[in-house]
Protein backbone atom coordinates (compact mmCIF):
# COMPACT_ATOMS: atom_id res chain seq x y z
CA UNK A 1 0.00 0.00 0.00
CA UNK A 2 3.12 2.16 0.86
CA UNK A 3 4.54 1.56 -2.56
CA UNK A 4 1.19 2.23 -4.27
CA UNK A 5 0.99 5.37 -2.14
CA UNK A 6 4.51 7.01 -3.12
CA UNK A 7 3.51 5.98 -7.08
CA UNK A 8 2.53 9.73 -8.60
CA UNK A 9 -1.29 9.90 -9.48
CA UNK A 10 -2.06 9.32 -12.83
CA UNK A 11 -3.58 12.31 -14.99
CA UNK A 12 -7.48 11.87 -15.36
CA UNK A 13 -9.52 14.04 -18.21
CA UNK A 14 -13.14 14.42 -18.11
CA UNK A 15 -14.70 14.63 -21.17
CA UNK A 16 -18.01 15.60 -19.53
CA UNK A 17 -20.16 13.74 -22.45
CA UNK A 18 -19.53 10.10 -21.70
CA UNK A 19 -18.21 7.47 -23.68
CA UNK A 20 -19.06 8.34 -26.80
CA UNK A 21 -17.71 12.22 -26.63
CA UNK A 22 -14.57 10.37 -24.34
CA UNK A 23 -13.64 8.75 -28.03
CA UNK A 24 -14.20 11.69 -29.91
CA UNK A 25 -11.67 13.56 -27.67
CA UNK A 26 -9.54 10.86 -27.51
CA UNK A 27 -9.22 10.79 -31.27
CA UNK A 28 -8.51 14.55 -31.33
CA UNK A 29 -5.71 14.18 -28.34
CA UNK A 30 -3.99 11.58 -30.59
CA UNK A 31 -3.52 14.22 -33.50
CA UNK A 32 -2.43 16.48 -30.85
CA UNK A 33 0.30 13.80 -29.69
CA UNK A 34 -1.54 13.02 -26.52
CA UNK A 35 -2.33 9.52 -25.82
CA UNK A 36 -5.08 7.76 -23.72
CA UNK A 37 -6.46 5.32 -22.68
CA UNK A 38 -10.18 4.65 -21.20
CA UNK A 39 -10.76 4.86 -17.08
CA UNK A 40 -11.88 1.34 -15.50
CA UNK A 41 -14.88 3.13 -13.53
CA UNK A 42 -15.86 6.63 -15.45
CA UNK A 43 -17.22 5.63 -18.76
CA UNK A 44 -16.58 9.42 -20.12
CA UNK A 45 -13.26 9.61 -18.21
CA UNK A 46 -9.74 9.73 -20.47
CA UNK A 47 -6.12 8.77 -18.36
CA UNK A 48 -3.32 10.14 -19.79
CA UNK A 49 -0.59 7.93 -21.35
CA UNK A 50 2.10 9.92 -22.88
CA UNK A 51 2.02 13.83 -24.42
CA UNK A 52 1.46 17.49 -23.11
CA UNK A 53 -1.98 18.91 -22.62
CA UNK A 54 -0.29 22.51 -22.12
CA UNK A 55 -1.31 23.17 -26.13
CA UNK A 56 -4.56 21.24 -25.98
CA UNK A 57 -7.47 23.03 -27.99
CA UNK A 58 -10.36 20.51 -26.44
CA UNK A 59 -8.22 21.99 -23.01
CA UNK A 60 -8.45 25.56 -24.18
CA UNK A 61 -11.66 25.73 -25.45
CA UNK A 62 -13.73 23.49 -22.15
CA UNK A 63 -14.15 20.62 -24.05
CA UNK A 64 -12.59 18.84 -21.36
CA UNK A 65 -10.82 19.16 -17.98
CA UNK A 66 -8.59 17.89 -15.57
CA UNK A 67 -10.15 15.83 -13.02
CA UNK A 68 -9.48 12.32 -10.87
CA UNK A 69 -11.24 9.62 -11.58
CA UNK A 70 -12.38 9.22 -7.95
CA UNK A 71 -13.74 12.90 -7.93
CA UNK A 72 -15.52 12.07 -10.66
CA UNK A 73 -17.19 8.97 -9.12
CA UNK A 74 -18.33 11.12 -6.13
CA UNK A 75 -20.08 13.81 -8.52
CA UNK A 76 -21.65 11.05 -10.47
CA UNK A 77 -22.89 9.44 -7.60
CA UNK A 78 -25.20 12.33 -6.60
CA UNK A 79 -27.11 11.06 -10.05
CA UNK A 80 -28.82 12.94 -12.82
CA UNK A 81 -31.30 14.62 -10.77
CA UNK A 82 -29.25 17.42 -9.27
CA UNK A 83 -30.56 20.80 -8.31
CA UNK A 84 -32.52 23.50 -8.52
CA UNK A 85 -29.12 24.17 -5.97
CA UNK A 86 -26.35 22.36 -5.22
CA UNK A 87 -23.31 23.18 -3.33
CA UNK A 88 -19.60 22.41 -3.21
CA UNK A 89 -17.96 23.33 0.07
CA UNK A 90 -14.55 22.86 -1.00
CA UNK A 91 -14.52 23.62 -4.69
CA UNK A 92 -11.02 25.29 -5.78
CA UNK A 93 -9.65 24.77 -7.80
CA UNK A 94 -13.55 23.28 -9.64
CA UNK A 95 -13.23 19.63 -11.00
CA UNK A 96 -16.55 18.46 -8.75
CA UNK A 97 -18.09 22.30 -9.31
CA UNK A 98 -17.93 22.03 -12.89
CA UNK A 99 -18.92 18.07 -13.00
CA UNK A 100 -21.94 18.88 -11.15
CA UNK A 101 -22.76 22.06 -13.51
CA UNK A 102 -22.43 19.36 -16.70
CA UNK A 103 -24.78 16.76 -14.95
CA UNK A 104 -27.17 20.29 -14.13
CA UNK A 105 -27.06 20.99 -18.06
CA UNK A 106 -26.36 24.98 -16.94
CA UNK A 107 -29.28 24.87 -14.88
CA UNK A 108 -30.33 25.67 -11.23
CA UNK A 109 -27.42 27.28 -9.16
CA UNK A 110 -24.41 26.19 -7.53
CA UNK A 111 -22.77 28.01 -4.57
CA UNK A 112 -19.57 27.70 -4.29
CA UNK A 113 -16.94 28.23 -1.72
CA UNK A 114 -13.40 26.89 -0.25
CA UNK A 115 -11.64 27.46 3.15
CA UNK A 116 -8.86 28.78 1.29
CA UNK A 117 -9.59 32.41 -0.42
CA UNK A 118 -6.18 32.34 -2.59
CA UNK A 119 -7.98 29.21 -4.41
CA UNK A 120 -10.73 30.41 -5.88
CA UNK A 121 -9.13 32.88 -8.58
CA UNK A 122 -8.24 29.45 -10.13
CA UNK A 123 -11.72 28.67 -9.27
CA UNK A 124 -13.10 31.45 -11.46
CA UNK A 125 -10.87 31.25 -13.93
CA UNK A 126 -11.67 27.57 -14.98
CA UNK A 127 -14.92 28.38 -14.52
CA UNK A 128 -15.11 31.16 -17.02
CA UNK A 129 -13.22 28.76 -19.51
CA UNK A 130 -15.83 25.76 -19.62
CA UNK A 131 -18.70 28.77 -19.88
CA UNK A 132 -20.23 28.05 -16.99
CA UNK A 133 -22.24 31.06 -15.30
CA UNK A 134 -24.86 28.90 -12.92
C-alpha cells in the first residue's frame, strides 16, 4: 500500500459527455500527440498515457478538464437529478463544481466556496473557460 501510495497519481480528463464524446476527444488528443487510454470506472473519463496537454485546444476551449477519476465517481454518484441548488464546500480549484454544472445541463445554481480564499481565482478562472455562469 506504501509503494502504491509514493507511485505519482495518474492524470485523469473528463470529457463531460460520456463514452461516446470520451472517443471523440480521444481521437482529437492523438492528433495532438496526446495519448489515452479509457478509465476502469468513469465511462466518459480519459487517463493520460504519454504527451502534453499545455497546447490542448479541447483543453483551451472546455471541451474537457482535468479531473481524478475518484472525484468524478463522487459527482456522479449524486445522479442525474441534481438541483434546482447544489453546493460544493470545498470547490477550488472546480473539478466536482464544474462536473456537477455538466450533470445540471447549466441549470439551477451552484454556490460555491473553499476554506482557502487564494484558491478560488483558479476557481473562477476555470470556470469562465468551460462557460459556466450557474
Amino acid at each position: 500500500m506504501l509503494e502504491a501510495n509514493n507511485r505519482p497519481a495518474a492524470t485523469v480528463l473528463n470529457s463531460g459527455g460520456g463514452e461516446c464524446s470520451a472517443r471523440d476527444l480521444a481521437e482529437e488528443l492523438r492528433r495532438e500527440g496526446v495519448q489515452t487510454e479509457p478509465c476502469r470506472f468513469m465511462p466518459g473519463a480519459l487517463r493520460l498515457l504519454s504527451g502534453s496537454l499545455r497546447r490542448s485546444r479541447a483543453i483551451e476551449r472546455g471541451a474537457v478538464w482535468v479531473q481524478d477519476e475518484a472525484a468524478q465517481l463522487a459527482t456522479a454518484m449524486l445522479g442525474e437529478r441534481i438541483g434546482p441548488m447544489a453546493a460544493d464546500l470545498c470547490a477550488a480549484p472546480g473539478g466536482k463544481t464544474t462536473h456537477i454544472a455538466e450533470l445540471m445541463k447549466g441549470h439551477g445554481e451552484i454556490i460555491a466556496c473553499d476554506p482557502e480564499p487564494a484558491r478560488m481565482d483558479r476557481l473562477r478562472v476555470n470556470l469562465e473557460r468551460l462557460g459556466i455562469t450557474n
